[in-house]
PDB file of N, CA and C in Angstrom:
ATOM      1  N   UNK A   1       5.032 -13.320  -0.708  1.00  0.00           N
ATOM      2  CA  UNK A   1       5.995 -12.461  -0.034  1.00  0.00           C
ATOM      3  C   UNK A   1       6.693 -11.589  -1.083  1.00  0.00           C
ATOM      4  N   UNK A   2       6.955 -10.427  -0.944  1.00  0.00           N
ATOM      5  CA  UNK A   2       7.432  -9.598  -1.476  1.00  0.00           C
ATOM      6  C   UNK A   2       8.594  -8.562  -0.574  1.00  0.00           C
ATOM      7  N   UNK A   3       9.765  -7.998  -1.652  1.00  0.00           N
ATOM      8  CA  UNK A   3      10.688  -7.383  -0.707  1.00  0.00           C
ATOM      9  C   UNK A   3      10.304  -5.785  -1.150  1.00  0.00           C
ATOM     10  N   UNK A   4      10.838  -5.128  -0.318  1.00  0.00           N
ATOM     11  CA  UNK A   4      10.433  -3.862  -0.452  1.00  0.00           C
ATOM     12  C   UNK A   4      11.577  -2.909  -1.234  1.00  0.00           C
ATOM     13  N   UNK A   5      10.943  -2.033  -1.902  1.00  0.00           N
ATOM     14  CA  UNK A   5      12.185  -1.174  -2.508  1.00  0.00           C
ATOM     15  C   UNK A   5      11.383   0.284  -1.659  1.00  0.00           C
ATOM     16  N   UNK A   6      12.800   1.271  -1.394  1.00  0.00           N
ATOM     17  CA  UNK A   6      12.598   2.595  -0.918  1.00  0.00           C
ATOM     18  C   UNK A   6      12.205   2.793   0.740  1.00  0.00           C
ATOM     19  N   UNK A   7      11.431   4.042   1.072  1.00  0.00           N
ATOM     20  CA  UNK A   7      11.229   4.019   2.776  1.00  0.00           C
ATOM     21  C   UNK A   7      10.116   5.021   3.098  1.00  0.00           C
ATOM     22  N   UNK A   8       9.061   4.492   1.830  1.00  0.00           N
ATOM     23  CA  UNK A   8       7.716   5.103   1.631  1.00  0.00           C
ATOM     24  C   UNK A   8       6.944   4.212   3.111  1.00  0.00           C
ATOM     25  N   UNK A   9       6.894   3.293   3.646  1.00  0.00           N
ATOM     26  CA  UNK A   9       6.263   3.061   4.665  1.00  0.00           C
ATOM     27  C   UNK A   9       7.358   2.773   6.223  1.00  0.00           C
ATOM     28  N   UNK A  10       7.963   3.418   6.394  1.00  0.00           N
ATOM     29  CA  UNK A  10       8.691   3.683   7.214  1.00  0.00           C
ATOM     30  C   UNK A  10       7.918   4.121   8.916  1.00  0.00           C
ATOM     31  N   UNK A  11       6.697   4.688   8.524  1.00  0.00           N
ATOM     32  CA  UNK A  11       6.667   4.933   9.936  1.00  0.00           C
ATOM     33  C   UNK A  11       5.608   3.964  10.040  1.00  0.00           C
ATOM     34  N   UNK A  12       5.597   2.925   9.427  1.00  0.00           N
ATOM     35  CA  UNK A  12       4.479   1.314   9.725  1.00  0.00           C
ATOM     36  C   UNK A  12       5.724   0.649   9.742  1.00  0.00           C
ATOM     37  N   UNK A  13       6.869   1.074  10.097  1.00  0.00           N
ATOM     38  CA  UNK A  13       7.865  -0.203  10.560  1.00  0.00           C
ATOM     39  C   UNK A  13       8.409  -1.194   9.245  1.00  0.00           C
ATOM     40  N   UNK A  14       8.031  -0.407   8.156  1.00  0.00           N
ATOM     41  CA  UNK A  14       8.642  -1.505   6.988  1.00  0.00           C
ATOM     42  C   UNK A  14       9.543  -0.625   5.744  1.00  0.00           C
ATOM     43  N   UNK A  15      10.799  -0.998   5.942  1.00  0.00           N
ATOM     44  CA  UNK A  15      11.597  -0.466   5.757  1.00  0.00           C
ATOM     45  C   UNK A  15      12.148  -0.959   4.295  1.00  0.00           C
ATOM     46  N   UNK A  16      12.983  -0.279   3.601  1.00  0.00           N
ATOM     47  CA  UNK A  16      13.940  -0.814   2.248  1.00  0.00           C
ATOM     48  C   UNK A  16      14.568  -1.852   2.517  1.00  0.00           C
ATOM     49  N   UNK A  17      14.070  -2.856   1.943  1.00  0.00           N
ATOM     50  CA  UNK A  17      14.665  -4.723   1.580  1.00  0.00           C
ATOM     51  C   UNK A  17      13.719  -5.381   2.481  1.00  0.00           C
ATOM     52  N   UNK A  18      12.765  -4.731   3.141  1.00  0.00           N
ATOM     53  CA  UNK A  18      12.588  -5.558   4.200  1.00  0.00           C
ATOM     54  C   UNK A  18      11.008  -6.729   3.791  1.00  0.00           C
ATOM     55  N   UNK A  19      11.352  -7.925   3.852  1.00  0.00           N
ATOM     56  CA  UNK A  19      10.244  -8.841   3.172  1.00  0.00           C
ATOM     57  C   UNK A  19       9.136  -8.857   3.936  1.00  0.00           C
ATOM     58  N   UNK A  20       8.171  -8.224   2.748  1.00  0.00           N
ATOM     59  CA  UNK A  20       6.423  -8.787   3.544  1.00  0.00           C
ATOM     60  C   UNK A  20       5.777  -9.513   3.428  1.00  0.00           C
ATOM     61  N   UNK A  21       5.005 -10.483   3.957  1.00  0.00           N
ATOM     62  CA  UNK A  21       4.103 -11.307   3.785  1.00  0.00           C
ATOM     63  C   UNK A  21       2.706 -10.544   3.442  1.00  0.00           C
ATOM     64  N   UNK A  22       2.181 -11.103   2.414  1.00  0.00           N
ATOM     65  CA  UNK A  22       0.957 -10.395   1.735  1.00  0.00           C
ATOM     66  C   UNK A  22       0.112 -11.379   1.620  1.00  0.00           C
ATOM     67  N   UNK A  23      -1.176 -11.487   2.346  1.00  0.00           N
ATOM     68  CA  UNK A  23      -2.386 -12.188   1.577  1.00  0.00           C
ATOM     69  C   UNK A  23      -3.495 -11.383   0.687  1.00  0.00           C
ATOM     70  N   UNK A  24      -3.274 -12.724   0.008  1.00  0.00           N
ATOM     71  CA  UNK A  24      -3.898 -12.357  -1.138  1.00  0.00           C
ATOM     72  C   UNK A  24      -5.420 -12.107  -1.090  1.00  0.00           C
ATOM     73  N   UNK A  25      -5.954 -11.122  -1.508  1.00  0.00           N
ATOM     74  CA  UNK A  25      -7.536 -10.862  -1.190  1.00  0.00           C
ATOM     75  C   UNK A  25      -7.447  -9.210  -2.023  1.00  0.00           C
ATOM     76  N   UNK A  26      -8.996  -9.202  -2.851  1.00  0.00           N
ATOM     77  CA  UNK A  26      -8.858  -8.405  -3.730  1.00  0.00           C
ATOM     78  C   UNK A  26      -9.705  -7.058  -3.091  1.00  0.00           C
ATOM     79  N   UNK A  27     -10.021  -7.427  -2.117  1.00  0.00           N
ATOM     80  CA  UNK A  27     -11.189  -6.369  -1.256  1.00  0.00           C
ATOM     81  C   UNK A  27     -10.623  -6.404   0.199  1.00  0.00           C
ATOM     82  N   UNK A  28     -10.087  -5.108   0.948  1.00  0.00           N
ATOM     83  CA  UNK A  28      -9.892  -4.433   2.244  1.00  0.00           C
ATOM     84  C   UNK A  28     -10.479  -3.789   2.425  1.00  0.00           C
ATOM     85  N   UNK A  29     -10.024  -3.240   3.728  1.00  0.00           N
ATOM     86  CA  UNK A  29     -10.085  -2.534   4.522  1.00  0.00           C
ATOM     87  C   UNK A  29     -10.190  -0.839   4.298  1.00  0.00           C
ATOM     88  N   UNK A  30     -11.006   0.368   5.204  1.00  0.00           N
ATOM     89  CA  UNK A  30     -10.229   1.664   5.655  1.00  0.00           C
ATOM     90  C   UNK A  30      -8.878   1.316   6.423  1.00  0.00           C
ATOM     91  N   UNK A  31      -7.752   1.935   5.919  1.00  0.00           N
ATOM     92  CA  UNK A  31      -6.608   1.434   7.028  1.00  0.00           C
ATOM     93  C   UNK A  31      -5.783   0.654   7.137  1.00  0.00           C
ATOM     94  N   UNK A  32      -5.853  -0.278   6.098  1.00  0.00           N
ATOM     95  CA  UNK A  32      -5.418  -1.685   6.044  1.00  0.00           C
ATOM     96  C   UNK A  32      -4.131  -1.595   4.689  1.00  0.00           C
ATOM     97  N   UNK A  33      -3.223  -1.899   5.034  1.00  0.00           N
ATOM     98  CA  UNK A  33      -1.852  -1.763   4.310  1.00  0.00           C
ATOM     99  C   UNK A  33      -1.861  -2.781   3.432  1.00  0.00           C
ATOM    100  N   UNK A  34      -1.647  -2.316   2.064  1.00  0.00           N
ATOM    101  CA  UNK A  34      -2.025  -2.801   0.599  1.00  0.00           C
ATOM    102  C   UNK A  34      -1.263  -3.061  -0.511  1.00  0.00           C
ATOM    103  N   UNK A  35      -1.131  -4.178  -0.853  1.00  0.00           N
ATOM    104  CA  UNK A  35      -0.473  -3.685  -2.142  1.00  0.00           C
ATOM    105  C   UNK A  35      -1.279  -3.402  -2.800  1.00  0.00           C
ATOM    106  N   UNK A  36      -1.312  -2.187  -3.721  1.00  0.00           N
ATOM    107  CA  UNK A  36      -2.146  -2.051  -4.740  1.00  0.00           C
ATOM    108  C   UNK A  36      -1.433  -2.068  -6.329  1.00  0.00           C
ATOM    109  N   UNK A  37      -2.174  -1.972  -7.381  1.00  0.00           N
ATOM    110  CA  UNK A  37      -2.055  -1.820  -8.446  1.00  0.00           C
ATOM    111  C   UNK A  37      -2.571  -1.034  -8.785  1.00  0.00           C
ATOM    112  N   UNK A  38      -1.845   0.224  -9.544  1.00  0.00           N
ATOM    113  CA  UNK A  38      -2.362   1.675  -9.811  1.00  0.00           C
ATOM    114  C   UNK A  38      -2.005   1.818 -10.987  1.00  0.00           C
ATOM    115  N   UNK A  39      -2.518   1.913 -12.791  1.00  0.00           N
ATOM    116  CA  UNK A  39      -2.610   2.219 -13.646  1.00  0.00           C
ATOM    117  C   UNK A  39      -0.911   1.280 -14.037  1.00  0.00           C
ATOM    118  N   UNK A  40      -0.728   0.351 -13.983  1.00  0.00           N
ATOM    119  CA  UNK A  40       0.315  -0.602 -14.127  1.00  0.00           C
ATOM    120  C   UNK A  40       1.718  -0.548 -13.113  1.00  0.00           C
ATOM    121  N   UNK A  41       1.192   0.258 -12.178  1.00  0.00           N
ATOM    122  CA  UNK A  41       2.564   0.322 -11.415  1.00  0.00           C
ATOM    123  C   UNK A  41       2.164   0.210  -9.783  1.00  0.00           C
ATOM    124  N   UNK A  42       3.144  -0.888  -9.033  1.00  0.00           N
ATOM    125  CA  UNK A  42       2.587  -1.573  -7.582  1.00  0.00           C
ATOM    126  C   UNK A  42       3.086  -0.676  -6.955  1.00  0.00           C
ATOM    127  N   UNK A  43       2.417  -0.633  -5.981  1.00  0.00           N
ATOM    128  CA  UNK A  43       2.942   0.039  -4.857  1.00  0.00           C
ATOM    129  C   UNK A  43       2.462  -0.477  -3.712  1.00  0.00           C
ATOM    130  N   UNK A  44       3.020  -0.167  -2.141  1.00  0.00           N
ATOM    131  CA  UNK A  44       2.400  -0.369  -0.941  1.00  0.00           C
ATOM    132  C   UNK A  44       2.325   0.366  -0.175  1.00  0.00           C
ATOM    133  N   UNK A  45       1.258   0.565   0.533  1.00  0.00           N
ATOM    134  CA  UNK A  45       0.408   1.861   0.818  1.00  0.00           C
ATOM    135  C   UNK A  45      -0.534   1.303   1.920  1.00  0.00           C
ATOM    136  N   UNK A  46      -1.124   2.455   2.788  1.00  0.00           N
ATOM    137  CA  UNK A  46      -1.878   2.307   3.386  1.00  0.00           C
ATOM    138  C   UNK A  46      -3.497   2.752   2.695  1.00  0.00           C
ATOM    139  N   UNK A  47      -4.136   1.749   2.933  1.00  0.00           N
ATOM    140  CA  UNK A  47      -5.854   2.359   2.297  1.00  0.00           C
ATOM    141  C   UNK A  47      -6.879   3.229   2.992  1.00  0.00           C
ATOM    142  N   UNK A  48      -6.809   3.970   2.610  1.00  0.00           N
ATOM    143  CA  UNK A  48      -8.085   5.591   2.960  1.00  0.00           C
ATOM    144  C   UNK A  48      -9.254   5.480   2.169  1.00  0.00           C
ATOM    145  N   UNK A  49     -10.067   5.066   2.944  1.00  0.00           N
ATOM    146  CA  UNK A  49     -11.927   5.413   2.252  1.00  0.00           C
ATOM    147  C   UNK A  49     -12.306   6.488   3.051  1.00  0.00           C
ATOM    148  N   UNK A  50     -12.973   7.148   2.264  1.00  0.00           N
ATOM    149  CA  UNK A  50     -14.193   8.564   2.954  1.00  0.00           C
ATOM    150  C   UNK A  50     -15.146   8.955   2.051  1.00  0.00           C
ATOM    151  N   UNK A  51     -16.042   7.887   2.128  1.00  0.00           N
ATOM    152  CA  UNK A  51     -17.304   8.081   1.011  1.00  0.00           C
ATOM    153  C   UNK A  51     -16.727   7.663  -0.253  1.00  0.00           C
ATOM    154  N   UNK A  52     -16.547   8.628  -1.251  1.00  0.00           N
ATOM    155  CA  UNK A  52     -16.047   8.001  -2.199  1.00  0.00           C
ATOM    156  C   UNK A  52     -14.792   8.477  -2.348  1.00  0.00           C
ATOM    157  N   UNK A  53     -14.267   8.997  -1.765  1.00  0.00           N
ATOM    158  CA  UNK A  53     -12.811   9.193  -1.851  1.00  0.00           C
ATOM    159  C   UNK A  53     -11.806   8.126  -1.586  1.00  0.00           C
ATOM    160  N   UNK A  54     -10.946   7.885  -2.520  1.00  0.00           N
ATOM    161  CA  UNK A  54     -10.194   6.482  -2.016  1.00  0.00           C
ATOM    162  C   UNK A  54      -8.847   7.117  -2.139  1.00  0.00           C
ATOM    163  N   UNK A  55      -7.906   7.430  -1.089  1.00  0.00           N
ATOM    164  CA  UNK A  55      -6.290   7.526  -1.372  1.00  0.00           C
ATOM    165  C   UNK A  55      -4.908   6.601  -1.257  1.00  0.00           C
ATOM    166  N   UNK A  56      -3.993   6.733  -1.404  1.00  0.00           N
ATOM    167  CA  UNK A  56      -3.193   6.005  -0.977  1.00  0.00           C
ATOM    168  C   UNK A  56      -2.224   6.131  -0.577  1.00  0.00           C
ATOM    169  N   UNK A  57      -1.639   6.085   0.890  1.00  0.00           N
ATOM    170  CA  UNK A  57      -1.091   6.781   1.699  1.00  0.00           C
ATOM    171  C   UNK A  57       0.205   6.259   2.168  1.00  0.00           C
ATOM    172  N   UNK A  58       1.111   7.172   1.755  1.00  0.00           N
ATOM    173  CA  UNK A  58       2.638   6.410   2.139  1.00  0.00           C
ATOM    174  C   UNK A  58       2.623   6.703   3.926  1.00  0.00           C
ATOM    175  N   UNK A  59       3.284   6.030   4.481  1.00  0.00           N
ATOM    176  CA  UNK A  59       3.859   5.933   5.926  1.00  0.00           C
ATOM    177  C   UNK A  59       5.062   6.756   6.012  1.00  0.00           C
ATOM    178  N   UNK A  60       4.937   7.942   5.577  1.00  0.00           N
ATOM    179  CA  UNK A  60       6.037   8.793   5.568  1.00  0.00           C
ATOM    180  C   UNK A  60       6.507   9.957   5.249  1.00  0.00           C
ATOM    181  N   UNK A  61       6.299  11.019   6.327  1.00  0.00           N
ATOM    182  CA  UNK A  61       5.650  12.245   6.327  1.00  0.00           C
ATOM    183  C   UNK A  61       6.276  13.178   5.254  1.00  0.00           C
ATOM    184  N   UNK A  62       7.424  12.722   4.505  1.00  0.00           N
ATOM    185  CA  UNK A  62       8.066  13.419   3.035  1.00  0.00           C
ATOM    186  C   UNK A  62       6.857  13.510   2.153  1.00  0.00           C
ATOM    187  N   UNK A  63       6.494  12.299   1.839  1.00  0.00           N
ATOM    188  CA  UNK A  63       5.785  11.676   0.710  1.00  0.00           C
ATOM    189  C   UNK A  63       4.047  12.183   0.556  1.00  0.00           C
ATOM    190  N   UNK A  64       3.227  12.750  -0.242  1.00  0.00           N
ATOM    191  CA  UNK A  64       1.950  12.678  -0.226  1.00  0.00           C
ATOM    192  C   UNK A  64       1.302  11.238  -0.579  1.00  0.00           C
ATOM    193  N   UNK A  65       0.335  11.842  -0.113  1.00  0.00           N
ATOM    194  CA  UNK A  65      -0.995  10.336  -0.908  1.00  0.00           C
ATOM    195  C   UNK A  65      -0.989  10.885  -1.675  1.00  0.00           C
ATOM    196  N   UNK A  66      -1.492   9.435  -2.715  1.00  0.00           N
ATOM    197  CA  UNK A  66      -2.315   9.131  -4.059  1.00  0.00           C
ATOM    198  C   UNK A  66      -3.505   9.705  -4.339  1.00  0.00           C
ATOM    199  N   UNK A  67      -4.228  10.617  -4.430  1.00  0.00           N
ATOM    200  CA  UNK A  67      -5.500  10.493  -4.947  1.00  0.00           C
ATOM    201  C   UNK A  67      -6.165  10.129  -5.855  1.00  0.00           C
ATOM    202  N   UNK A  68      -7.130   8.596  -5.340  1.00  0.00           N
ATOM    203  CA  UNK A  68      -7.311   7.795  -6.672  1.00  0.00           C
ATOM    204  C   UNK A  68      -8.783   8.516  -7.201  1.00  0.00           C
ATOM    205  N   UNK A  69      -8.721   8.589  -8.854  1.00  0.00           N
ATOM    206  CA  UNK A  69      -9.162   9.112  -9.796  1.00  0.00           C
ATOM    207  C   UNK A  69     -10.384   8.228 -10.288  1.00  0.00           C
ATOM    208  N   UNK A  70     -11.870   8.935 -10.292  1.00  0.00           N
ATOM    209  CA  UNK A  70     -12.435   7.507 -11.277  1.00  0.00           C
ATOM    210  C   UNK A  70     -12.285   6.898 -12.536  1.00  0.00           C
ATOM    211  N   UNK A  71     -11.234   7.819 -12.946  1.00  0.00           N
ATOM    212  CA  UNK A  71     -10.448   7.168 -14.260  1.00  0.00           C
ATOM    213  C   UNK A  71      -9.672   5.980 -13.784  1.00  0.00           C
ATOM    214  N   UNK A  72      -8.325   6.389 -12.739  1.00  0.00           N
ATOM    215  CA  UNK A  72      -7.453   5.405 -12.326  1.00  0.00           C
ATOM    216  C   UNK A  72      -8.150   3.816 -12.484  1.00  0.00           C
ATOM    217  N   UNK A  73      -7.421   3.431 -13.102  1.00  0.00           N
ATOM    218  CA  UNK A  73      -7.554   1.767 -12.624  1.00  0.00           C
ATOM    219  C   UNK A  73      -6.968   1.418 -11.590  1.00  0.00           C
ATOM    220  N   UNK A  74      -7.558   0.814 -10.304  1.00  0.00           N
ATOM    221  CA  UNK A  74      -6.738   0.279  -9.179  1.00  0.00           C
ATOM    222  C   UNK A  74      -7.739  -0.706  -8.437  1.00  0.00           C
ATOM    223  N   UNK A  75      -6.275  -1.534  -8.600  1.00  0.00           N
ATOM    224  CA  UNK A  75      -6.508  -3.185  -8.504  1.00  0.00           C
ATOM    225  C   UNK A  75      -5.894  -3.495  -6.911  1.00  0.00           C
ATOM    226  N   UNK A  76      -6.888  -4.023  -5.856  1.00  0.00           N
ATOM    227  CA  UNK A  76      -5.907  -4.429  -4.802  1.00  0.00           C
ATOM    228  C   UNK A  76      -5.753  -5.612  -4.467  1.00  0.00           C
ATOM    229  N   UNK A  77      -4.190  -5.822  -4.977  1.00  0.00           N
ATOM    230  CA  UNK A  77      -3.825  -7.647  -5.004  1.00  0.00           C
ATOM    231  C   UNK A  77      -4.030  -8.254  -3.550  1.00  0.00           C
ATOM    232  N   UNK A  78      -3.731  -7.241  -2.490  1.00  0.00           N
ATOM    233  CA  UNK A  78      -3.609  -8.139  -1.397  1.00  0.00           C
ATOM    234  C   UNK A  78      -3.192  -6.985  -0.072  1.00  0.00           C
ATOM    235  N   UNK A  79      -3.380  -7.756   0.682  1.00  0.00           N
ATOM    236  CA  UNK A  79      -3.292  -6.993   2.653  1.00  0.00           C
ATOM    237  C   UNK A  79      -1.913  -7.191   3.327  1.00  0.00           C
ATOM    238  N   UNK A  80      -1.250  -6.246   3.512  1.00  0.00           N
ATOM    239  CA  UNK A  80      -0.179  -7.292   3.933  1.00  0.00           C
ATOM    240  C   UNK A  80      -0.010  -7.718   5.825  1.00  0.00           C
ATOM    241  N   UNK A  81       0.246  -8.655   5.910  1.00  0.00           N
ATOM    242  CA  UNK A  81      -0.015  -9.140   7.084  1.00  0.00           C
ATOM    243  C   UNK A  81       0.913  -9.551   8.090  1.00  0.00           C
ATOM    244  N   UNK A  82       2.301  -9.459   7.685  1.00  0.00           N
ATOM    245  CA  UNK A  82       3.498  -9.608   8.245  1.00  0.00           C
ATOM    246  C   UNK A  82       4.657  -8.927   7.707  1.00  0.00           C
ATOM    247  N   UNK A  83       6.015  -8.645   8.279  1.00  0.00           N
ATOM    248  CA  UNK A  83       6.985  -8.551   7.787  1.00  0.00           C
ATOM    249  C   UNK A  83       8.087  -8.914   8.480  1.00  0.00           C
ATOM    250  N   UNK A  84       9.203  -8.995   7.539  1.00  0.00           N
ATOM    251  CA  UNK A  84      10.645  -9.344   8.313  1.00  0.00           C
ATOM    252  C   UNK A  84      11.891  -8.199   8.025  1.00  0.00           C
ATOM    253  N   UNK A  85      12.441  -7.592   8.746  1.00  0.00           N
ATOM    254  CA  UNK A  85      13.611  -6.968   8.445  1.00  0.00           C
ATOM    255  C   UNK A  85      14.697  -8.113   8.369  1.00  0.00           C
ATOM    256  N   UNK A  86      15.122  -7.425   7.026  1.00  0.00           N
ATOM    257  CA  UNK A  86      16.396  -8.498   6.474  1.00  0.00           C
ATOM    258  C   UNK A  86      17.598  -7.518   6.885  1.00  0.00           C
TER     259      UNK A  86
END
């Protein structure tokens, strides 16, 4: 479980402080809300495949996606599968 900082996934209902339950699994989904690990820094995001395009997509129409790089290193710790507003 992890708490959230900011209101990058806001329109998936998960808000600043609010704790997620994450399982752990190093391989998802198209679509599937992620923590990832991106060149040493976590984030949570929604996952976009399209061939080989992989992005990473905040829930929140301010914010752009990620476009991951075949340089980028990105590691995905886990799916998240619940949450709680605190």
């Amino acid at each position: 479980a992890l708490y959230t900082q900011g209101n990058i996934m806001i329109d998936a209902g998960i808000n600043d402080g609010d704790l997620i339950i994450v399982r752990r699994q190093p391989i998802t989904e198209d679509g599937d809300i992620v923590i990832a690990l991106l060149d040493d820094e976590a984030t949570v995001k929604r996952l976009k495949i399209d061939n080989e395009l992989i992005e990473l997509v905040p829930e929140n129409p301010r914010l752009k996606p990620i476009r991951v790089k075949p340089e980028d290193e990105l590691r995905i710790l886990g799916k998240v599968v619940g949450r709680k507003r605190i």
